[in-house]
PDB file of N, CA and C in Angstrom:
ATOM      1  N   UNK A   1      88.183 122.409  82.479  1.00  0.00           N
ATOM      2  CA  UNK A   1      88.216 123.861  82.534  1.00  0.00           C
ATOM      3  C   UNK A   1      87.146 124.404  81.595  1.00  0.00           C
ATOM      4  N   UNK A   2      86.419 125.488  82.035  1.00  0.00           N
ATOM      5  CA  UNK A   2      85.412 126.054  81.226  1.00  0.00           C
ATOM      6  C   UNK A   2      86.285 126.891  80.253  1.00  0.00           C
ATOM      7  N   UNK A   3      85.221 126.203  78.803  1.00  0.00           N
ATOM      8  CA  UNK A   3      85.393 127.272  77.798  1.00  0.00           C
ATOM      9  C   UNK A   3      85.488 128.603  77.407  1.00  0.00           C
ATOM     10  N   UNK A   4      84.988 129.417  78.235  1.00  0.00           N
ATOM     11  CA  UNK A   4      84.799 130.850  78.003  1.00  0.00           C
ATOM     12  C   UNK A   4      85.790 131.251  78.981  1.00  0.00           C
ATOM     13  N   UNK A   5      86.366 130.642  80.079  1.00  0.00           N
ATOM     14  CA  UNK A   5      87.573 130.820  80.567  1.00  0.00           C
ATOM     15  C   UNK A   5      88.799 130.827  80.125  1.00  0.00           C
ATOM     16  N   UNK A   6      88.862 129.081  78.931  1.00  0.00           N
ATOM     17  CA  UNK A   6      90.242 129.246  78.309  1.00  0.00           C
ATOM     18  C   UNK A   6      90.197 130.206  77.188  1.00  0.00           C
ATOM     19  N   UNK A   7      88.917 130.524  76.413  1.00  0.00           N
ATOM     20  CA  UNK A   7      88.719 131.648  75.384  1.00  0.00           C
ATOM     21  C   UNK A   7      89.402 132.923  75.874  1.00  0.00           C
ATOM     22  N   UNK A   8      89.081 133.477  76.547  1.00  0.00           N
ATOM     23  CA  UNK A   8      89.692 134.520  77.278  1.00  0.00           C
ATOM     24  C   UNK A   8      91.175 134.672  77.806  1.00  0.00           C
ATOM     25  N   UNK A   9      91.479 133.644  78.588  1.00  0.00           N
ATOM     26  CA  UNK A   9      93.725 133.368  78.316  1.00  0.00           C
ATOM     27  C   UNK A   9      93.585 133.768  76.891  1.00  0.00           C
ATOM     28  N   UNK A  10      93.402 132.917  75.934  1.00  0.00           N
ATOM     29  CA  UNK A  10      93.468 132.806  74.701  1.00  0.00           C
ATOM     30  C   UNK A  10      93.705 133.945  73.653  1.00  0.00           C
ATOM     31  N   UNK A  11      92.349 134.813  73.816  1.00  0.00           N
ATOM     32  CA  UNK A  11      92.600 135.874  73.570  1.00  0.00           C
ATOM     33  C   UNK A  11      93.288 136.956  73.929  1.00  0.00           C
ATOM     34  N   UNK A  12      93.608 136.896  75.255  1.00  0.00           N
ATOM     35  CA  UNK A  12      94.155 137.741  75.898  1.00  0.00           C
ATOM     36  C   UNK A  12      96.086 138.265  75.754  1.00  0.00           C
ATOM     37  N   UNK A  13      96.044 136.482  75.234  1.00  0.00           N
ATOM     38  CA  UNK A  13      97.486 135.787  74.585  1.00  0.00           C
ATOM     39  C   UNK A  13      97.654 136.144  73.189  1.00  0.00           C
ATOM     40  N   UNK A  14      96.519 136.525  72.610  1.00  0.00           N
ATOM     41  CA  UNK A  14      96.989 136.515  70.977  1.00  0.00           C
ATOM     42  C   UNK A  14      96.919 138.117  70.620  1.00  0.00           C
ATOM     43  N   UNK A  15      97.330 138.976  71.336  1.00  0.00           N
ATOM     44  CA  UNK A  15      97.949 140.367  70.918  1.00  0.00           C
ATOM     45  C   UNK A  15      99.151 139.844  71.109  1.00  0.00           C
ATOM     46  N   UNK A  16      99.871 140.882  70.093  1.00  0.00           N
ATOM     47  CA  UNK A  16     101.325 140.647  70.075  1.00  0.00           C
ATOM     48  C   UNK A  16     101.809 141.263  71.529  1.00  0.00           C
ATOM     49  N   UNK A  17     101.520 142.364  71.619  1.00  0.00           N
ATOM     50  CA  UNK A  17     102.245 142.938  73.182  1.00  0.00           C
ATOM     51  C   UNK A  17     101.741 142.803  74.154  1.00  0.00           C
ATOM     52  N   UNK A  18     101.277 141.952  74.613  1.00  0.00           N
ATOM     53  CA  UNK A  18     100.545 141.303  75.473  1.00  0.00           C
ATOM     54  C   UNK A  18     100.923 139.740  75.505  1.00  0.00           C
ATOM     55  N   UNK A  19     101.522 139.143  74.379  1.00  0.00           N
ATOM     56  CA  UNK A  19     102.334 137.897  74.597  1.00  0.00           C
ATOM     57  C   UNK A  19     103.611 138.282  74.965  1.00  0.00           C
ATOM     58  N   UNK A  20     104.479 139.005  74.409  1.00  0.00           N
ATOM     59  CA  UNK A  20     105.545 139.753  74.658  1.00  0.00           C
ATOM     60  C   UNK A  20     105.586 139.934  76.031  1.00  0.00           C
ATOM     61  N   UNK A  21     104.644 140.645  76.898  1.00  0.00           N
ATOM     62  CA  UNK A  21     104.796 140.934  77.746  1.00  0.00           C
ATOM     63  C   UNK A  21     104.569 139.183  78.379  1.00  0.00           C
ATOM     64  N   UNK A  22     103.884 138.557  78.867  1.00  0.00           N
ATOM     65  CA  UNK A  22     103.427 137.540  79.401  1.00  0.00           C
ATOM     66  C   UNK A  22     104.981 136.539  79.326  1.00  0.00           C
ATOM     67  N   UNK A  23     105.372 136.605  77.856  1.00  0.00           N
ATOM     68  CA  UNK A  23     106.811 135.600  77.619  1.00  0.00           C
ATOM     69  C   UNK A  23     107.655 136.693  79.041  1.00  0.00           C
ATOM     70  N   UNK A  24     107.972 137.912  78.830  1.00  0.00           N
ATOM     71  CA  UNK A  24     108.757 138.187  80.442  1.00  0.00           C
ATOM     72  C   UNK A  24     108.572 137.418  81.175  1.00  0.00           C
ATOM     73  N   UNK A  25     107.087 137.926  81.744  1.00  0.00           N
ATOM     74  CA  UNK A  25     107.138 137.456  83.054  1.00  0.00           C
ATOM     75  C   UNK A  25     106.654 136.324  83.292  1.00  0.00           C
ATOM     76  N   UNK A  26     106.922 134.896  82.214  1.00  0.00           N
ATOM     77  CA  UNK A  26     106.950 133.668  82.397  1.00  0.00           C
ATOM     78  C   UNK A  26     108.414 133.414  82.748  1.00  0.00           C
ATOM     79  N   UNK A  27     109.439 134.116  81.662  1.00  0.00           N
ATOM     80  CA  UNK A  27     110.585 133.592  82.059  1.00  0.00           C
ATOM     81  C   UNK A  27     111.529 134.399  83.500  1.00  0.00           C
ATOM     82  N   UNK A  28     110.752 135.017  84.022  1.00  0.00           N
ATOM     83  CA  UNK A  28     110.590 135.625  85.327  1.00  0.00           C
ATOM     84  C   UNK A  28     111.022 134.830  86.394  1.00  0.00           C
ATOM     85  N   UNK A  29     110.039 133.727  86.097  1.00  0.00           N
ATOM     86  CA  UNK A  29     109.888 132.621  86.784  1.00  0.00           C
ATOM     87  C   UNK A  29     109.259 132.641  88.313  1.00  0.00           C
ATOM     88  N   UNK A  30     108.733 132.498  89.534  1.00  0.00           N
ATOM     89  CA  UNK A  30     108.201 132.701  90.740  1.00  0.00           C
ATOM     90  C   UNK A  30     108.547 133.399  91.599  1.00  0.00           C
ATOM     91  N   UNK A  31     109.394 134.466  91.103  1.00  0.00           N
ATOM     92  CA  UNK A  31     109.618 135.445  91.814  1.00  0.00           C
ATOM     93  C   UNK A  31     109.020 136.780  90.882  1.00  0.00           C
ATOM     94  N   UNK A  32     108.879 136.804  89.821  1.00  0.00           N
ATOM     95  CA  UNK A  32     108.308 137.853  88.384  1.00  0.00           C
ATOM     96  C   UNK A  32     109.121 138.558  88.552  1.00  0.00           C
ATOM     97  N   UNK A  33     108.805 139.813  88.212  1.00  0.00           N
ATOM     98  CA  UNK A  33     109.405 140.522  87.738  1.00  0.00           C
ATOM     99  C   UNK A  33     108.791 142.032  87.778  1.00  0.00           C
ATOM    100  N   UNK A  34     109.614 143.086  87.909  1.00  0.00           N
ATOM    101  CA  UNK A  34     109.241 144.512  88.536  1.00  0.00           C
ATOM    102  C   UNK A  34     108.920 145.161  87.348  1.00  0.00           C
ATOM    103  N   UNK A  35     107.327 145.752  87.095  1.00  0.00           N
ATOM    104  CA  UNK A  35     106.733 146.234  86.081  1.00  0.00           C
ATOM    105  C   UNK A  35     107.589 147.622  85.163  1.00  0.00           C
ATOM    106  N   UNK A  36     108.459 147.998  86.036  1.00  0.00           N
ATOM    107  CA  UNK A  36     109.823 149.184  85.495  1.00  0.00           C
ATOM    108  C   UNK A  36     110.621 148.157  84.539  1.00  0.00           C
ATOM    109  N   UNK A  37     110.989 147.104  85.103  1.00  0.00           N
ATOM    110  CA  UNK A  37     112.061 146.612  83.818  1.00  0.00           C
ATOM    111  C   UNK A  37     110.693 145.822  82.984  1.00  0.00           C
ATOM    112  N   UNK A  38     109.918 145.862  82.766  1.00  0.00           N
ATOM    113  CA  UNK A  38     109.089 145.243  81.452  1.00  0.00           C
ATOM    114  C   UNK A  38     109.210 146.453  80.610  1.00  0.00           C
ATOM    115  N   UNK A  39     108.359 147.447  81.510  1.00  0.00           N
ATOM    116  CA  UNK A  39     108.809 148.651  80.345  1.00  0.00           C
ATOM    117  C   UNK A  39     109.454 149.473  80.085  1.00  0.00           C
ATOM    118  N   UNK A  40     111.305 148.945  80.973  1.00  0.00           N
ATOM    119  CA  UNK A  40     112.436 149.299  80.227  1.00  0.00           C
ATOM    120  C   UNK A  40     112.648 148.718  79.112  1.00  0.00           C
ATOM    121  N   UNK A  41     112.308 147.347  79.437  1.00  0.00           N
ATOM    122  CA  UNK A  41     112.884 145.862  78.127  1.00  0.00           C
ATOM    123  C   UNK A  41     111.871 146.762  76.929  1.00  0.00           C
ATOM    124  N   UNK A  42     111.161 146.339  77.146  1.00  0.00           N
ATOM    125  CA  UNK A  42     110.192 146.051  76.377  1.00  0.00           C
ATOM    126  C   UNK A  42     110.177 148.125  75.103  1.00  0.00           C
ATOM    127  N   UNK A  43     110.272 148.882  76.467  1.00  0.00           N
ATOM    128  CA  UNK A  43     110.274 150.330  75.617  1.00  0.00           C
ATOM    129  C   UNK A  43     108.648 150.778  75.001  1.00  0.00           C
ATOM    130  N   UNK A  44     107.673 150.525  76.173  1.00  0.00           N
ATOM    131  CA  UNK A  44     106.420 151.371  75.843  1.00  0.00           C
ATOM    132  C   UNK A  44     105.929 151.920  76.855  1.00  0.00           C
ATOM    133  N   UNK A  45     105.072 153.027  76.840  1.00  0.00           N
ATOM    134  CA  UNK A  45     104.991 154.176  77.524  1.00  0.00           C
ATOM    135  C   UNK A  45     103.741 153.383  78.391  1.00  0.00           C
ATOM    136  N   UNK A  46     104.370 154.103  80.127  1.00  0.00           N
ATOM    137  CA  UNK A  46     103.945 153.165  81.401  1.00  0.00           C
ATOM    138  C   UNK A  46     102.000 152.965  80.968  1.00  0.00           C
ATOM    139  N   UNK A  47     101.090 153.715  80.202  1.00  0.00           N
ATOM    140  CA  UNK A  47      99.494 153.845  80.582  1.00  0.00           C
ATOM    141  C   UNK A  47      99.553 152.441  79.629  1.00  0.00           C
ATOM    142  N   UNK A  48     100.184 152.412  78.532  1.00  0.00           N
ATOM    143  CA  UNK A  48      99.864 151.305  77.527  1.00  0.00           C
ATOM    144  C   UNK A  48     100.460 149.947  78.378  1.00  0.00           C
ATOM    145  N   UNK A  49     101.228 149.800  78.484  1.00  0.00           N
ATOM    146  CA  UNK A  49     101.927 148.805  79.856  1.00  0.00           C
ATOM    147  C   UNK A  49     100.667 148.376  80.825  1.00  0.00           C
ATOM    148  N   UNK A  50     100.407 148.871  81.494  1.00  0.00           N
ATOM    149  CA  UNK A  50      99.221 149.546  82.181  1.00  0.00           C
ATOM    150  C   UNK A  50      98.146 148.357  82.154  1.00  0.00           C
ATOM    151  N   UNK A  51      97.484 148.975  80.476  1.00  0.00           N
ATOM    152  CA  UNK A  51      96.423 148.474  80.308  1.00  0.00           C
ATOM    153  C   UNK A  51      96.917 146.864  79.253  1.00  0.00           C
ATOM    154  N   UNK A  52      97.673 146.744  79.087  1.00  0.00           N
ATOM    155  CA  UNK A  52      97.928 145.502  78.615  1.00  0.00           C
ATOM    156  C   UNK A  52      98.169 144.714  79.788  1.00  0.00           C
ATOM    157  N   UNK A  53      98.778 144.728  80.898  1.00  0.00           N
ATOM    158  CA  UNK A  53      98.918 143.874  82.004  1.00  0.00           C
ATOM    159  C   UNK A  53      97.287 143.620  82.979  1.00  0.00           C
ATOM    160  N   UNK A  54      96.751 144.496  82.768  1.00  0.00           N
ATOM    161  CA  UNK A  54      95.405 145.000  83.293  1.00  0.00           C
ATOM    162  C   UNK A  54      94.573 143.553  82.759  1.00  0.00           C
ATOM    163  N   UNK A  55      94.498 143.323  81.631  1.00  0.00           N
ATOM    164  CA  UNK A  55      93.868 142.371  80.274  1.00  0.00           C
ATOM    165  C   UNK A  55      94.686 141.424  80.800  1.00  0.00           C
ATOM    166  N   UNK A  56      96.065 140.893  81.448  1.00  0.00           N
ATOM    167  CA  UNK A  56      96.644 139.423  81.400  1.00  0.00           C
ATOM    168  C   UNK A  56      95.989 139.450  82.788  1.00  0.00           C
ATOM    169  N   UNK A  57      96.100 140.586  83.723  1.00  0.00           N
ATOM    170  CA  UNK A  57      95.474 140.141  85.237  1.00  0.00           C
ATOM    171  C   UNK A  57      94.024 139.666  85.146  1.00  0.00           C
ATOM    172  N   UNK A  58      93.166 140.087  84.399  1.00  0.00           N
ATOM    173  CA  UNK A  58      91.670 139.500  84.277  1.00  0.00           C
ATOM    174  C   UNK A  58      91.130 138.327  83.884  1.00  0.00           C
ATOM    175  N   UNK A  59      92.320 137.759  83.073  1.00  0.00           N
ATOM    176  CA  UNK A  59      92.319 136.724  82.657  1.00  0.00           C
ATOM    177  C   UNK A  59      92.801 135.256  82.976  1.00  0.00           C
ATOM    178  N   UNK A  60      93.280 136.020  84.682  1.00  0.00           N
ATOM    179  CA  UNK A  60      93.975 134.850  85.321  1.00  0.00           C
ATOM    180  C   UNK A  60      95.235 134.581  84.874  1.00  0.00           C
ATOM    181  N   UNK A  61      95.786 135.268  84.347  1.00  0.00           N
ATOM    182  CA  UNK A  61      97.198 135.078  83.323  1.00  0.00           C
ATOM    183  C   UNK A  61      98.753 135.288  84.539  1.00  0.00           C
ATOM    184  N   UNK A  62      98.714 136.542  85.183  1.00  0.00           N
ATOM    185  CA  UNK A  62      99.332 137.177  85.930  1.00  0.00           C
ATOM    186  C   UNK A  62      98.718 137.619  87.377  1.00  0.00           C
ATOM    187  N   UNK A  63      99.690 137.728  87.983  1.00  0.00           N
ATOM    188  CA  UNK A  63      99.005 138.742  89.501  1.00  0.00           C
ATOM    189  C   UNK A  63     100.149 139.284  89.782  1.00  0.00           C
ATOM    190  N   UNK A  64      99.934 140.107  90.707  1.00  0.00           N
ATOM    191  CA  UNK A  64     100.321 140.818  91.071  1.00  0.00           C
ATOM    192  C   UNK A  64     100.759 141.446  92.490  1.00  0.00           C
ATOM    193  N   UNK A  65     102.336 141.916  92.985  1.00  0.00           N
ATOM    194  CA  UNK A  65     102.152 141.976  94.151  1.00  0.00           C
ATOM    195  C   UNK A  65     102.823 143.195  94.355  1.00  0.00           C
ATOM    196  N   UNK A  66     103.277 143.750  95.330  1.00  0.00           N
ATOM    197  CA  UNK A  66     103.812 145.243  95.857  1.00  0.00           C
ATOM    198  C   UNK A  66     104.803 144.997  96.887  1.00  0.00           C
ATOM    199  N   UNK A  67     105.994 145.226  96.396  1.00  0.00           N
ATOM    200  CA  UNK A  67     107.010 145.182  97.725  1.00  0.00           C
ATOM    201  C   UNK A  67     107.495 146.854  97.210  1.00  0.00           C
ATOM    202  N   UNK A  68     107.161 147.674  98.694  1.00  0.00           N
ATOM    203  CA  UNK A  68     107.588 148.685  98.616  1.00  0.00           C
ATOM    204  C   UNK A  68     106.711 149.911  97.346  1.00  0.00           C
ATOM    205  N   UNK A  69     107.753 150.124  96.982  1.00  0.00           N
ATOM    206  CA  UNK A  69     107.067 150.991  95.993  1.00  0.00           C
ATOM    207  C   UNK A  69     107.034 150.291  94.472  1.00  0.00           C
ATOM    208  N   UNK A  70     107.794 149.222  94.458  1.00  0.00           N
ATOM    209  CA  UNK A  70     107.541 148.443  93.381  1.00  0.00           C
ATOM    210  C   UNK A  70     106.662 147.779  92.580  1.00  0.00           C
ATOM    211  N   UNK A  71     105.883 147.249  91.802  1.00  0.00           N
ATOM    212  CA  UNK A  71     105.197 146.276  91.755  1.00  0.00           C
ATOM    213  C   UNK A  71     105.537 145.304  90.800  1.00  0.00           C
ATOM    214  N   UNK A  72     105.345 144.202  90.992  1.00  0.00           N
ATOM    215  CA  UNK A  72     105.846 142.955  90.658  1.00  0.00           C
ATOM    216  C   UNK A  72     104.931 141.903  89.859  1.00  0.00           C
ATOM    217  N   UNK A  73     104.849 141.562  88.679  1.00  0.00           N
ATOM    218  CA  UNK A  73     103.862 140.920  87.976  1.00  0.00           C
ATOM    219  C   UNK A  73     104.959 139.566  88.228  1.00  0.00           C
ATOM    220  N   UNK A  74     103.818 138.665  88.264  1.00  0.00           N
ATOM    221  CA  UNK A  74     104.283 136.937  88.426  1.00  0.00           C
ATOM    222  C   UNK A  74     103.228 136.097  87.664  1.00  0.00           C
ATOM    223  N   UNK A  75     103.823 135.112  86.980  1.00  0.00           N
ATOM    224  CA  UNK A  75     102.787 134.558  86.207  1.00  0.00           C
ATOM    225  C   UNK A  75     102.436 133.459  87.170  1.00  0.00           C
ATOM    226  N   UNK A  76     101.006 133.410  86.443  1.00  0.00           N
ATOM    227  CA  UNK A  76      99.892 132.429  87.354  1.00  0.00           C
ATOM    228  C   UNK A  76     100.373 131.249  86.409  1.00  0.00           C
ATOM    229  N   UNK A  77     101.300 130.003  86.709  1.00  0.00           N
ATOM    230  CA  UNK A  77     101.873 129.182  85.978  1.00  0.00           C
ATOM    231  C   UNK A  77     100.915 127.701  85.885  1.00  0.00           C
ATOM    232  N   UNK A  78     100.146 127.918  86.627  1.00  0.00           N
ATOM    233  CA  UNK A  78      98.897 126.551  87.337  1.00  0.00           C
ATOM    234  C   UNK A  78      97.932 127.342  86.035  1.00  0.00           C
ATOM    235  N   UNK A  79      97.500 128.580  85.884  1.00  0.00           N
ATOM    236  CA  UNK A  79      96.248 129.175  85.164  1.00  0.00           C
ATOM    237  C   UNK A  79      96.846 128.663  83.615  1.00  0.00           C
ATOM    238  N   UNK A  80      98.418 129.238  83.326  1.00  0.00           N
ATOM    239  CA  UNK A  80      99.050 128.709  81.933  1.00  0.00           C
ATOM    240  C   UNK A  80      98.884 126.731  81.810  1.00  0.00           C
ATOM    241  N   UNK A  81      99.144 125.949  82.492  1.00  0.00           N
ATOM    242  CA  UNK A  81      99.283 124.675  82.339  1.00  0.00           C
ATOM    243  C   UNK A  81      97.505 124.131  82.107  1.00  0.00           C
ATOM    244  N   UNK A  82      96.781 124.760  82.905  1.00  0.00           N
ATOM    245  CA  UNK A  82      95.262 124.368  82.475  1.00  0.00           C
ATOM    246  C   UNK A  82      94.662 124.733  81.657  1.00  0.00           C
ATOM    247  N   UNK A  83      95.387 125.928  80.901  1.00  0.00           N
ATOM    248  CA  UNK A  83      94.927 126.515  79.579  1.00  0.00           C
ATOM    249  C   UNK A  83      95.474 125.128  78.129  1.00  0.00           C
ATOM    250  N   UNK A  84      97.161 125.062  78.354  1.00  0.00           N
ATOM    251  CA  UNK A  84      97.262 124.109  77.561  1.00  0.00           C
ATOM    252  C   UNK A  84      96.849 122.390  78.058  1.00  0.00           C
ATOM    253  N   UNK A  85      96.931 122.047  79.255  1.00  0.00           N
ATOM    254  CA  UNK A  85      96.259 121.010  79.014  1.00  0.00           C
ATOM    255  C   UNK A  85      94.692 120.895  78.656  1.00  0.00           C
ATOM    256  N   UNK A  86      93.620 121.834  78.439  1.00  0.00           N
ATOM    257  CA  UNK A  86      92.420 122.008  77.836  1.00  0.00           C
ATOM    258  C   UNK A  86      92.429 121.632  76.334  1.00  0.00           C
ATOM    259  N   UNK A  87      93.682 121.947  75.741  1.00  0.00           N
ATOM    260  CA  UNK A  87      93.644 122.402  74.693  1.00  0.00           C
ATOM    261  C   UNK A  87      94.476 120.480  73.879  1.00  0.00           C
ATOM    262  N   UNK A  88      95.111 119.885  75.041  1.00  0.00           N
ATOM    263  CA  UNK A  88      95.973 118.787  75.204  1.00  0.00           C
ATOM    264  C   UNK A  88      95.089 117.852  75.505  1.00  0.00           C
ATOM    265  N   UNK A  89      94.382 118.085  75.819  1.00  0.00           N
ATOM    266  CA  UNK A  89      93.483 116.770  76.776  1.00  0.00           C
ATOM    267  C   UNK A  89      92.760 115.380  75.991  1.00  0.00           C
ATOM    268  N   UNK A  90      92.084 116.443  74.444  1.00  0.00           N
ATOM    269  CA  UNK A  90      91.529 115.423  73.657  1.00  0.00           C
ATOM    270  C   UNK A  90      92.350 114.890  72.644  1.00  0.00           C
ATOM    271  N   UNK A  91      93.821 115.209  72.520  1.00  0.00           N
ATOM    272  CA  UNK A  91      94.215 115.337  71.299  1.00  0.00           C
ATOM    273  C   UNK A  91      93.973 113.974  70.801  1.00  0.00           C
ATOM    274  N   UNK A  92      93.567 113.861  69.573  1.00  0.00           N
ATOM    275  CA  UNK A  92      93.449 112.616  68.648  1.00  0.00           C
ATOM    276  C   UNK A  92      92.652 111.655  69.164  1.00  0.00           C
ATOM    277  N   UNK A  93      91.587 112.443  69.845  1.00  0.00           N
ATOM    278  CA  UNK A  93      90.521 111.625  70.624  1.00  0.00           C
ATOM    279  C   UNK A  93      89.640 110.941  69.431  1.00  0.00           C
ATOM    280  N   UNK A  94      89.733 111.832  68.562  1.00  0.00           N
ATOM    281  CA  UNK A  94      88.582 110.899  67.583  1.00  0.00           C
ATOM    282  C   UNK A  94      89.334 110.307  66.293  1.00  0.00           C
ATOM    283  N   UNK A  95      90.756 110.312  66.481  1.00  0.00           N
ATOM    284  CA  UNK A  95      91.624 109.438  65.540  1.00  0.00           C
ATOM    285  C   UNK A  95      91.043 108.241  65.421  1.00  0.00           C
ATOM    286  N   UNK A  96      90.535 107.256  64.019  1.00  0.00           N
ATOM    287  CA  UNK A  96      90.568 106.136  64.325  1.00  0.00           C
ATOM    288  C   UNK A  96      91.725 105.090  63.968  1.00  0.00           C
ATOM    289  N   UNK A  97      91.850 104.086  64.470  1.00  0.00           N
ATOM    290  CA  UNK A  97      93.382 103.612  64.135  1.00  0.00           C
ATOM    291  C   UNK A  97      92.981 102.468  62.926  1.00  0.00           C
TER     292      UNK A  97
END
């Protein structure tokens, strides 16, 4: 996986309300979860919501879908597992024994 790709999850992950939000709709699980109860749970006003989900969608983090008048954030769980196995891949590669 390219670097400036996992940089970006990365960062995108290390605001606090923006992990907050992401932990939802991981434990969401493949069906996600309807962007009204994040920011019932959660209790911040819908533009800030908004633009913090805006930043996990660019980043490959989340997508997004529309049933009805709803919309539904689902985490991209393949984009999360290639972020940490990037990060997993070399571990203790240059340990010597």
């Amino acid at each position: 996986m390219d670097i400036d790709i996992v940089a970006k999850a990365l960062k995108e992950l290390g605001h606090p309300t923006r992990l907050t939000i992401y932990k939802s709709v991981v434990r969401a699980g493949y069906q996600g979860v309807a962007v009204g109860g994040v920011q019932e749970k959660l209790g911040i006003p819908g533009s800030t919501l908004s633009h913090h989900i805006s930043s996990l969608v660019s980043a490959g983090l989340i997508s997004q879908r529309r049933e009805g008048r709803t919309l539904f954030c689902v985490a991209e769980f393949e984009k999360l597992q290639s972020v940490i196995g990037f990060l997993q891949d070399e571990c203790c590669i240059d340990e010597e024994c």
